[in-house]
C-alpha atoms as a PDB file:
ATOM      1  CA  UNK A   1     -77.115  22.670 185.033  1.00  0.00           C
ATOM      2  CA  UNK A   2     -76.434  26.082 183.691  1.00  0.00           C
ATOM      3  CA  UNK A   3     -75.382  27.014 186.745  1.00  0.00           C
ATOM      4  CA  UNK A   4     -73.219  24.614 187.591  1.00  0.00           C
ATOM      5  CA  UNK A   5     -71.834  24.920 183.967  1.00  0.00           C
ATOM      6  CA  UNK A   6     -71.182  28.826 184.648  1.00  0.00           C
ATOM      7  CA  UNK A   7     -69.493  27.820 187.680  1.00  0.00           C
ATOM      8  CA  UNK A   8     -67.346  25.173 186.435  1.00  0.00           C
ATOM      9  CA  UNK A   9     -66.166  28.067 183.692  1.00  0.00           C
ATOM     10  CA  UNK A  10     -65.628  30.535 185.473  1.00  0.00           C
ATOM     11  CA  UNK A  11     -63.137  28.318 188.118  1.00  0.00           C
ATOM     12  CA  UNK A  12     -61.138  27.313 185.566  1.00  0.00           C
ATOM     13  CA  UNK A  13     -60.957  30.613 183.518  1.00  0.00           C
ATOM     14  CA  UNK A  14     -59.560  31.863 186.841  1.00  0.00           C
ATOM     15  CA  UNK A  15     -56.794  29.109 187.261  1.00  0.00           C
ATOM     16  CA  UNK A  16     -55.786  30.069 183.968  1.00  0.00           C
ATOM     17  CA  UNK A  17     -55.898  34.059 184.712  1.00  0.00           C
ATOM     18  CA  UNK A  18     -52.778  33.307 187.646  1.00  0.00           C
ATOM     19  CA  UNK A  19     -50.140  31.853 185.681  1.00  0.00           C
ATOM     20  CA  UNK A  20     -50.798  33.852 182.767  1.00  0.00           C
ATOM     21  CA  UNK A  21     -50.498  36.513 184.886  1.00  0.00           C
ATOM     22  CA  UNK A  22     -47.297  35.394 186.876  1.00  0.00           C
ATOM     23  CA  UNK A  23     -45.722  34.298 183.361  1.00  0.00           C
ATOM     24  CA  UNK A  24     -46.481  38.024 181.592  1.00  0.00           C
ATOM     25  CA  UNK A  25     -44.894  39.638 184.608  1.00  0.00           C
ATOM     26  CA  UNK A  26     -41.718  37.577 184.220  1.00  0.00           C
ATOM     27  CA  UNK A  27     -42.430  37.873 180.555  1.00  0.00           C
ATOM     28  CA  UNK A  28     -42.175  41.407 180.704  1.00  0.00           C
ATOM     29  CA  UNK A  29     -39.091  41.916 182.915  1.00  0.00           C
ATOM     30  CA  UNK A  30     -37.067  39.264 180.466  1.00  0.00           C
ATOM     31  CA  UNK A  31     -37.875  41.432 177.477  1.00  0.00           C
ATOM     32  CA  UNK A  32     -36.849  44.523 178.935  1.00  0.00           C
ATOM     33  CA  UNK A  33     -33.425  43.127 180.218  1.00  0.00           C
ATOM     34  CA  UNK A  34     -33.241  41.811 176.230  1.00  0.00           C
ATOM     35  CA  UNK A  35     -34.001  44.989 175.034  1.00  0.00           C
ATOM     36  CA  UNK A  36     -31.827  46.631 177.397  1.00  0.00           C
ATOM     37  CA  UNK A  37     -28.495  44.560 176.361  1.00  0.00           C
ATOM     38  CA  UNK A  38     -29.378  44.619 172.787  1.00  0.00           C
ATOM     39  CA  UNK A  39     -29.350  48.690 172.988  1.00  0.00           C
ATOM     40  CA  UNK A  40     -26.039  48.083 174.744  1.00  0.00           C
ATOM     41  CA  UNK A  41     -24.691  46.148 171.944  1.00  0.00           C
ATOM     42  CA  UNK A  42     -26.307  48.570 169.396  1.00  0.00           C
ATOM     43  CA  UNK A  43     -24.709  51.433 171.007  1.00  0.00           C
ATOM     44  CA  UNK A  44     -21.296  49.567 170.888  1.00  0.00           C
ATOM     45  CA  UNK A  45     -21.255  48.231 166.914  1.00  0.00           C
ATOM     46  CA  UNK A  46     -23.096  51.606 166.544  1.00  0.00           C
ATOM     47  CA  UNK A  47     -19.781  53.760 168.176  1.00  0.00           C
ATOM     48  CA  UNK A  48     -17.461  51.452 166.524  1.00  0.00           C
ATOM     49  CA  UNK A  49     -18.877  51.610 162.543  1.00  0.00           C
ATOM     50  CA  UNK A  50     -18.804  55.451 163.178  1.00  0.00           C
ATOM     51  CA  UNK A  51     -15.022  55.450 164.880  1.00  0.00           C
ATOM     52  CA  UNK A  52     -14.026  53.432 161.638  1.00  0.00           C
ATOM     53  CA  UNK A  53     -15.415  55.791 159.607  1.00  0.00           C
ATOM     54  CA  UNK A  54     -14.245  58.934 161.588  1.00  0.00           C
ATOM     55  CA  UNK A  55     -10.906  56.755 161.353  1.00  0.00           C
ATOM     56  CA  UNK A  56     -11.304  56.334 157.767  1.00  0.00           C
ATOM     57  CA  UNK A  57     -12.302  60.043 157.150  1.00  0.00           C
ATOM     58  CA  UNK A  58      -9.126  61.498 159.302  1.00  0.00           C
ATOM     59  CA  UNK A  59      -6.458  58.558 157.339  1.00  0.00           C
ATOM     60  CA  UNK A  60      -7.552  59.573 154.007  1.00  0.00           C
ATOM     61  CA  UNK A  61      -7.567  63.403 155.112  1.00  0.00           C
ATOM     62  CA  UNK A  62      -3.974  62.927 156.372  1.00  0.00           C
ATOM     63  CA  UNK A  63      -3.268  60.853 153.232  1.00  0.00           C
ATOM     64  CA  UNK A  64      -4.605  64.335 151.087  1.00  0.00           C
ATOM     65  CA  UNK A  65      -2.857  66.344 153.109  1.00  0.00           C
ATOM     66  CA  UNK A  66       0.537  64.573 152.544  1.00  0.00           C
ATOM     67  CA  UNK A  67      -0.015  64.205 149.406  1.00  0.00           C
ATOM     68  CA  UNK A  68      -0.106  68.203 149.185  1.00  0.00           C
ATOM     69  CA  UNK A  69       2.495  68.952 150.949  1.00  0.00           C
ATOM     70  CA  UNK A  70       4.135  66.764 148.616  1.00  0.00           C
ATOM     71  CA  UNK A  71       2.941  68.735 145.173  1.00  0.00           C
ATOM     72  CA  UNK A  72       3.546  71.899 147.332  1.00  0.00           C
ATOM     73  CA  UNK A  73       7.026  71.763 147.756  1.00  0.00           C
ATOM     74  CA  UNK A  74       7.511  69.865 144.487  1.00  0.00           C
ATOM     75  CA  UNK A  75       6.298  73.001 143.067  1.00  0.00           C
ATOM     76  CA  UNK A  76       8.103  75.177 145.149  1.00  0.00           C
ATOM     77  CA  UNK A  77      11.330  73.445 143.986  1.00  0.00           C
ATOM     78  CA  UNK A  78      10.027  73.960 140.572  1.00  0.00           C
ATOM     79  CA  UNK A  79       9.380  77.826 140.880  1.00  0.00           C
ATOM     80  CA  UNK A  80      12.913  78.449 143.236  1.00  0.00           C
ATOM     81  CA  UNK A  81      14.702  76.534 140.230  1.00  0.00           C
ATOM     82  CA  UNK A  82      12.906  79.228 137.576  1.00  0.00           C
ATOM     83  CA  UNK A  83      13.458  81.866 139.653  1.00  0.00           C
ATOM     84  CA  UNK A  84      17.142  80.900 139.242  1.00  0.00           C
ATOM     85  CA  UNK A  85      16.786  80.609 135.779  1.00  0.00           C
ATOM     86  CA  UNK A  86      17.322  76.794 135.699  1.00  0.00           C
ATOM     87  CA  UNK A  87      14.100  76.651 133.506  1.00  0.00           C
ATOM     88  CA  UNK A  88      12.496  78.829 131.045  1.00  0.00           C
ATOM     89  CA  UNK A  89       9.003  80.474 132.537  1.00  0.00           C
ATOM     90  CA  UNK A  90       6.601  78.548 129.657  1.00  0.00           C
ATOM     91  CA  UNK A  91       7.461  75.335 131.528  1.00  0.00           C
ATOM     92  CA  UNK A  92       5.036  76.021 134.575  1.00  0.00           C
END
């Protein structure tokens, strides 16, 4: 009876071994397409949070910039006008 009983577990451990083994293959191949389009789509939100930023970064450093060139030649006014004598030289 132990025989048969070794027998009898060992066929049906090995009907179990083929589909598990069929499924993990398939298993496998699924995950690594998954993984492969969610790198995709990491690498895209990934490029487009940093072009925002760069975006971002390059506005505000055009912003400064203007802003600058503003106070620059706001000043320059202001010094051509003292140079004239149009204002006294304690108002810089």
């Amino acid at each position: 009876m132990n025989a048969k009983l070794t027998l009898l577990a060992m066929l049906l451990v090995g009907f179990q071994f083929a589909p598990v083994h069929l499924l993990s293959k398939k298993l496998k191949r699924t995950t690594r397409l998954m993984m492969q389009e969610r790198s995709t789509l990491s690498g895209f939100v990934t490029e487009h949070n940093q072009g925002a930023l760069l975006r971002r970064l390059f506005a505000s450093d055009r912003r400064n910039r203007e802003a600058f060139e503003r106070n620059l030649e706001h000043y320059e006014k202001l010094t051509d006008k003292q140079a004239a004598g149009g204002y006294p030289s304690s108002t810089c």
